[in-house]
Protein backbone atom coordinates (compact mmCIF):
# COMPACT_ATOMS: atom_id res chain seq x y z
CA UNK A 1 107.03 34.00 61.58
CA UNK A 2 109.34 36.90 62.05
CA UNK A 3 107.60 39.46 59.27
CA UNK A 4 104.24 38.58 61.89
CA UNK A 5 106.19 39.45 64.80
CA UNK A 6 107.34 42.42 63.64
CA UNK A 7 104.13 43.39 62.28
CA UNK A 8 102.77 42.96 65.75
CA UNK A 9 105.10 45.21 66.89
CA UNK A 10 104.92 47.67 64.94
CA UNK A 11 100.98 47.60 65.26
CA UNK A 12 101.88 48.31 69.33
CA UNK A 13 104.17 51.15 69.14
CA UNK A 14 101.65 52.83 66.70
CA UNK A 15 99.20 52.40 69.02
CA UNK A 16 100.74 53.59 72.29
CA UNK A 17 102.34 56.69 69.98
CA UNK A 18 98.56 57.51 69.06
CA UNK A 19 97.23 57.06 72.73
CA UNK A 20 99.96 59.51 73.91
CA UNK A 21 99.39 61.90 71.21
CA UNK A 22 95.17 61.88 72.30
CA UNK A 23 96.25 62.42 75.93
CA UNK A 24 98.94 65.35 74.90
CA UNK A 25 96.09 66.95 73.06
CA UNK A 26 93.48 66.11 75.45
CA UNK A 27 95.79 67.71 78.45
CA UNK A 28 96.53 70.86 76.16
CA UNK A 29 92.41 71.37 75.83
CA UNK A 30 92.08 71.11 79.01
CA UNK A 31 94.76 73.78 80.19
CA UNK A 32 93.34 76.04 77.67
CA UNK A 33 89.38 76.00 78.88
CA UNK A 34 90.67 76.38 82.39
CA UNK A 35 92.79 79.34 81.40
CA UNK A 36 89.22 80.16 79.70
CA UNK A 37 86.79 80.13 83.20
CA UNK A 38 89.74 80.80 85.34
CA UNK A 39 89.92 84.60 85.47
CA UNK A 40 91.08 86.97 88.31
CA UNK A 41 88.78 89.03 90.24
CA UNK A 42 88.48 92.37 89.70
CA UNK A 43 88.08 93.75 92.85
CA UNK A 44 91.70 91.54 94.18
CA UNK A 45 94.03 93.40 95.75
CA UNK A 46 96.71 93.88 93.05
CA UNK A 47 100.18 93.36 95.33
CA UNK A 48 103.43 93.57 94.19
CA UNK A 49 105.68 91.11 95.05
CA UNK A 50 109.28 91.86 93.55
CA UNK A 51 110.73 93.78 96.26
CA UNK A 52 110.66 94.24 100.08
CA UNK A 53 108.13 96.38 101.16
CA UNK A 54 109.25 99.30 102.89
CA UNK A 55 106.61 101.19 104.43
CA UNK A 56 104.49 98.56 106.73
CA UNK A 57 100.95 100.07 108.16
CA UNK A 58 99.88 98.24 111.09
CA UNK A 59 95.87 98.96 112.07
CA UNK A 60 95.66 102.65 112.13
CA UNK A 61 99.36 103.24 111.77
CA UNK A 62 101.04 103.92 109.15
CA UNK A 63 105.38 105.15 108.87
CA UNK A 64 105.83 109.02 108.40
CA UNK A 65 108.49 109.91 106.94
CA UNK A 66 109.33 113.64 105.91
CA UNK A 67 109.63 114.47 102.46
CA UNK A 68 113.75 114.88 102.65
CA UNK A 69 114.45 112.68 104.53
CA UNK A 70 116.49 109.67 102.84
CA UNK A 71 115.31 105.62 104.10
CA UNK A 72 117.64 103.08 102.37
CA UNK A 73 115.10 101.16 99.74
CA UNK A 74 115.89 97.63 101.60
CA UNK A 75 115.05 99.50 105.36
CA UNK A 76 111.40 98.40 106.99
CA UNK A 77 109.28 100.94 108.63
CA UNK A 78 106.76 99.14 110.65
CA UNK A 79 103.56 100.79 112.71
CA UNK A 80 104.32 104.06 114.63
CA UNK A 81 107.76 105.32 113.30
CA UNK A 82 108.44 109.12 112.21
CA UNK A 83 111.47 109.62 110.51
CA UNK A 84 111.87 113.65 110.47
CA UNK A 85 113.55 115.84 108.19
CA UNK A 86 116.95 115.90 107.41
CA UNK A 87 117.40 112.42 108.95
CA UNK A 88 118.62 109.35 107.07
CA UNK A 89 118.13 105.60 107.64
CA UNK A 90 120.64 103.40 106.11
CA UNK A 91 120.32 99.90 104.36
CA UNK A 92 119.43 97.07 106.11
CA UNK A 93 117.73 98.90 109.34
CA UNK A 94 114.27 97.71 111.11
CA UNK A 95 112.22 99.86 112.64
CA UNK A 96 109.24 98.20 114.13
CA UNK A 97 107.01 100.47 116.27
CA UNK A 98 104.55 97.88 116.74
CA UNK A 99 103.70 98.33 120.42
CA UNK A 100 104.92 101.83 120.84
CA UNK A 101 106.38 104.89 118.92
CA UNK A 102 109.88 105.33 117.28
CA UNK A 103 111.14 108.87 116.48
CA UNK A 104 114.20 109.58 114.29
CA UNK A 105 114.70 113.06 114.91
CA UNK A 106 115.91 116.17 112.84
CA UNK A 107 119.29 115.68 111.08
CA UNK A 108 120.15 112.39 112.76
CA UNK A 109 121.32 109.18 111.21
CA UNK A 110 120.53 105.40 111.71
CA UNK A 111 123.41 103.30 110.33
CA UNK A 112 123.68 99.94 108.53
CA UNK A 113 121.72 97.27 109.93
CA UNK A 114 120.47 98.91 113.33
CA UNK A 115 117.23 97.38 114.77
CA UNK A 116 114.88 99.85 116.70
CA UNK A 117 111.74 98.29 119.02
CA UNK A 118 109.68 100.04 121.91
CA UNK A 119 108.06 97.92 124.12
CA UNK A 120 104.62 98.41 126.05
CA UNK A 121 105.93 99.98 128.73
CA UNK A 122 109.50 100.72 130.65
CA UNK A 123 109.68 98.79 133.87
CA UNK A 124 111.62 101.66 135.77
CA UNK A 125 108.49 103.54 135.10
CA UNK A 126 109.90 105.54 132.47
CA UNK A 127 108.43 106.84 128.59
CA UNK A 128 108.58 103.24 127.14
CA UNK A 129 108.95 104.91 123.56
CA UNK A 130 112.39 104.85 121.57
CA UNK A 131 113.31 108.47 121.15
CA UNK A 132 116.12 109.98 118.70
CA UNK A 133 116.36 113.29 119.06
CA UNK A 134 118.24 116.47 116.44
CA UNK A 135 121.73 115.44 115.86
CA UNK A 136 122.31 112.14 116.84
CA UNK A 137 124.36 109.60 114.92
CA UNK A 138 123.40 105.91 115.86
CA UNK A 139 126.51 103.46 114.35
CA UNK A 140 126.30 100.25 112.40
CA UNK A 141 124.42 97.22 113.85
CA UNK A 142 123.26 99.21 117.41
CA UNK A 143 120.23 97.84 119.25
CA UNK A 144 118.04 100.31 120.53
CA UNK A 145 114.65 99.65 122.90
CA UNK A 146 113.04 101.77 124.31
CA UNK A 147 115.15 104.38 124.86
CA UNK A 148 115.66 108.28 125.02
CA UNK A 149 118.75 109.90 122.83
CA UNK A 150 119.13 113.61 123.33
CA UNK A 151 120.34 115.85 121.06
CA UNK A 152 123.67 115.94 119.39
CA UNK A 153 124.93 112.23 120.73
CA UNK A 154 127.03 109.69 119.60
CA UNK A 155 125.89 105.88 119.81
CA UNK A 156 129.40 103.82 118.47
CA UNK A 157 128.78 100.95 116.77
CA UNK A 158 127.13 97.53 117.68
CA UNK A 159 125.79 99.36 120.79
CA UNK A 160 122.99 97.74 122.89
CA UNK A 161 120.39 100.40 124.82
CA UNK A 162 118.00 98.97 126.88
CA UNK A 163 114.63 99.40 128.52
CA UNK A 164 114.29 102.96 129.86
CA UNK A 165 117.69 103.67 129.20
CA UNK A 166 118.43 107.68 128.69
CA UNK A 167 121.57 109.03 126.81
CA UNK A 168 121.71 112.87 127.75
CA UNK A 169 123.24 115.75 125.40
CA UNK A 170 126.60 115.97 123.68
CA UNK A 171 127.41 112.43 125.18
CA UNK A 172 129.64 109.75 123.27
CA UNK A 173 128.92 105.97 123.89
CA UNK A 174 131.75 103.95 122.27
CA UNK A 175 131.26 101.08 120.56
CA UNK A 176 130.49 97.61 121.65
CA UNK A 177 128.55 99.75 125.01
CA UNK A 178 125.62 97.89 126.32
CA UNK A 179 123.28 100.20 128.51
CA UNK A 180 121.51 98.52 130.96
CA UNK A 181 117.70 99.20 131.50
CA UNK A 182 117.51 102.72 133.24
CA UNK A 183 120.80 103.63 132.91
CA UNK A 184 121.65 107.21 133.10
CA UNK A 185 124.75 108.40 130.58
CA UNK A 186 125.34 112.48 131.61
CA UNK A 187 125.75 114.68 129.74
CA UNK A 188 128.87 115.65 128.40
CA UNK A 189 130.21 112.62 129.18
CA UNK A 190 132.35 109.18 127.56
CA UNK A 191 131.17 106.18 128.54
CA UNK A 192 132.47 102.33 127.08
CA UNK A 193 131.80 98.69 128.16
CA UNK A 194 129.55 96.03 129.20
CA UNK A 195 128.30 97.13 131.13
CA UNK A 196 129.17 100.99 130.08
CA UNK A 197 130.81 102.81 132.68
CA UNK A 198 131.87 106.40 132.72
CA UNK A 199 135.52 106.83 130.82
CA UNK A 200 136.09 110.72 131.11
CA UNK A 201 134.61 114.08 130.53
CA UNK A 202 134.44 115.39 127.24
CA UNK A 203 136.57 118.35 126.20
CA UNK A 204 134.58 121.36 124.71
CA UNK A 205 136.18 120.68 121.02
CA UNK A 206 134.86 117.29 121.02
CA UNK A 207 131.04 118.55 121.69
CA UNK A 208 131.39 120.54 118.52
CA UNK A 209 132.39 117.96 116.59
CA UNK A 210 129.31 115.68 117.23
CA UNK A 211 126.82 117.89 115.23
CA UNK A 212 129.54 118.41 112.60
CA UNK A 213 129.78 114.75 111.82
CA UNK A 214 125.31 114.47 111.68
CA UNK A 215 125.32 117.23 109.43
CA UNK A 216 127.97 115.28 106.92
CA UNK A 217 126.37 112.01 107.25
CA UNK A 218 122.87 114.26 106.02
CA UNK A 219 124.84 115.88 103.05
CA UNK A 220 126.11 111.93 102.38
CA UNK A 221 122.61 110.80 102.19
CA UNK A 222 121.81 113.64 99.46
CA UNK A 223 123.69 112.16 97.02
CA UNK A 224 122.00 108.88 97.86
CA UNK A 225 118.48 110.17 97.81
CA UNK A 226 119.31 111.72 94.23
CA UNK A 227 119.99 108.02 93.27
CA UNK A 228 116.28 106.70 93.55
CA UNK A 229 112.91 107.54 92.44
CA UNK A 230 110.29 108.97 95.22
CA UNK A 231 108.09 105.51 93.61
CA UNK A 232 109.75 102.25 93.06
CA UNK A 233 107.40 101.90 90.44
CA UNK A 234 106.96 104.69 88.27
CA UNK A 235 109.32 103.77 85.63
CA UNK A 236 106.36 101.28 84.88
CA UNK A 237 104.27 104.25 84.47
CA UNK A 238 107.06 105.86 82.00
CA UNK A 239 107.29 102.89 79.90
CA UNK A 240 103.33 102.61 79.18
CA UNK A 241 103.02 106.50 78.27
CA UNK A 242 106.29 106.09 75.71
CA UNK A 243 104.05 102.61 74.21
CA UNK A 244 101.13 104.87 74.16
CA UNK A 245 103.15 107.59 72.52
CA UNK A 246 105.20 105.08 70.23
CA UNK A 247 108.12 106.38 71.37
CA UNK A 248 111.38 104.42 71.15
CA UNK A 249 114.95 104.63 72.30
């Protein structure tokens, strides 16, 4: 009685082991003649994927950005935005000229984390366009929209500009500032708070100095630039050619 049990058991568990064996092998054939008619297009759009894009075109616009100028790898350039030579834009920064333009100007900086926008247009009837002009050093986490910067300025850190909102030459805004939309800042001028109100005139040795410290942040960003590629993806290039080649290191 119990050799017939245990035969009858045994006959089971052979049984299920050969049913799951069938369906492993039938599940394995199946994978593989998918894999067979499955095949990409050849006309796709080959994308790739590993890394934040930098450079966004949006309809006929696309980022221009001058040959030495330095733009973090992680920064995103969206629609109209020129970033012009000598300038630098740091990590973490968002530029999105989607509905108007964005202009980083000659030998000015745009520090960690900054957003820039423009909107359709200024409701004090001003250029609704964010403008950065030669010279200008915009600190960490700042907030600009559609504003005007003139040359050789100061913008301290986690500074808000608004709508319309025009910073005139060799003017310092300190940080934590929040510029109301069409706000005037003179020139030659310190202004500070929320919302920024004048603090004193600048002394002529102070003017000099604002230049001076856009021209170090652009000799800074050399030895950055010198740190990346012009492609992201050209070492891909450099491998196949040394395959090709059969050359090994």
């Amino acid at each position: 009685m119990a050799t017939s049990i245990a035969a009858r058991f045994s006959r089971k568990a052979a049984a299920s082991a050969f049913s799951g064996c069938r369906y492993v092998n039938a599940s394995r054939s199946f994978s593989a003649e998918a894999a067979k008619t499955i095949s990409p297009s050849s006309d796709r759009v080959k994308w790739d994927y590993r890394g934040q894009r930098k450079i966004i075109p949006l309809g006929q616009w696309v980022p221009k950005v001058a040959v030495d100028a330095y733009v973090a790898p992680n920064v995103v350039l969206a629609g109209q935005v020129t970033v012009n030579d000598g300038a630098s834009v740091w990590n973490g920064c968002v530029l999105r000229g989607d509905l108007n333009k964005i202009t980083v100007g000659f030998c000015s900086n745009v520090q960690e984390r900054c957003v820039i926008h423009a909107a359709w247009s200024s409701p004090t009837g001003l250029p609704a366009e964010t403008s950065i002009e030669r010279f200008v050093t915009v600190g960490a986490y700042s907030l600009l929209r559609s504003c005007t910067i003139e040359p050789e300025c100061i913008i301290g850190q986690h500074s808000i500009l608004m709508e319309g909102s025009l910073v005139e030459t060799h003017s310092i805004l300190e940080a934590g500032s929040v510029v109301p939309p069409g706000r005037r800042i003179p020139t030659g001028e310190l202004w500070a708070g929320n919302p920024a109100r004048f603090v004193r005139a600048l002394t002529h040795e102070e003017t000099l100095e604002i230049p001076k410290l856009a021209v170090a942040i652009n000799d800074l960003s050399k030895e950055h630039f010198s740190e990346f590629l012009p492609y992201s993806t050209v070492y891909l290039e450099v491998e196949k050619l040394k395959k090709s080649l059969g050359i090994t290191i």
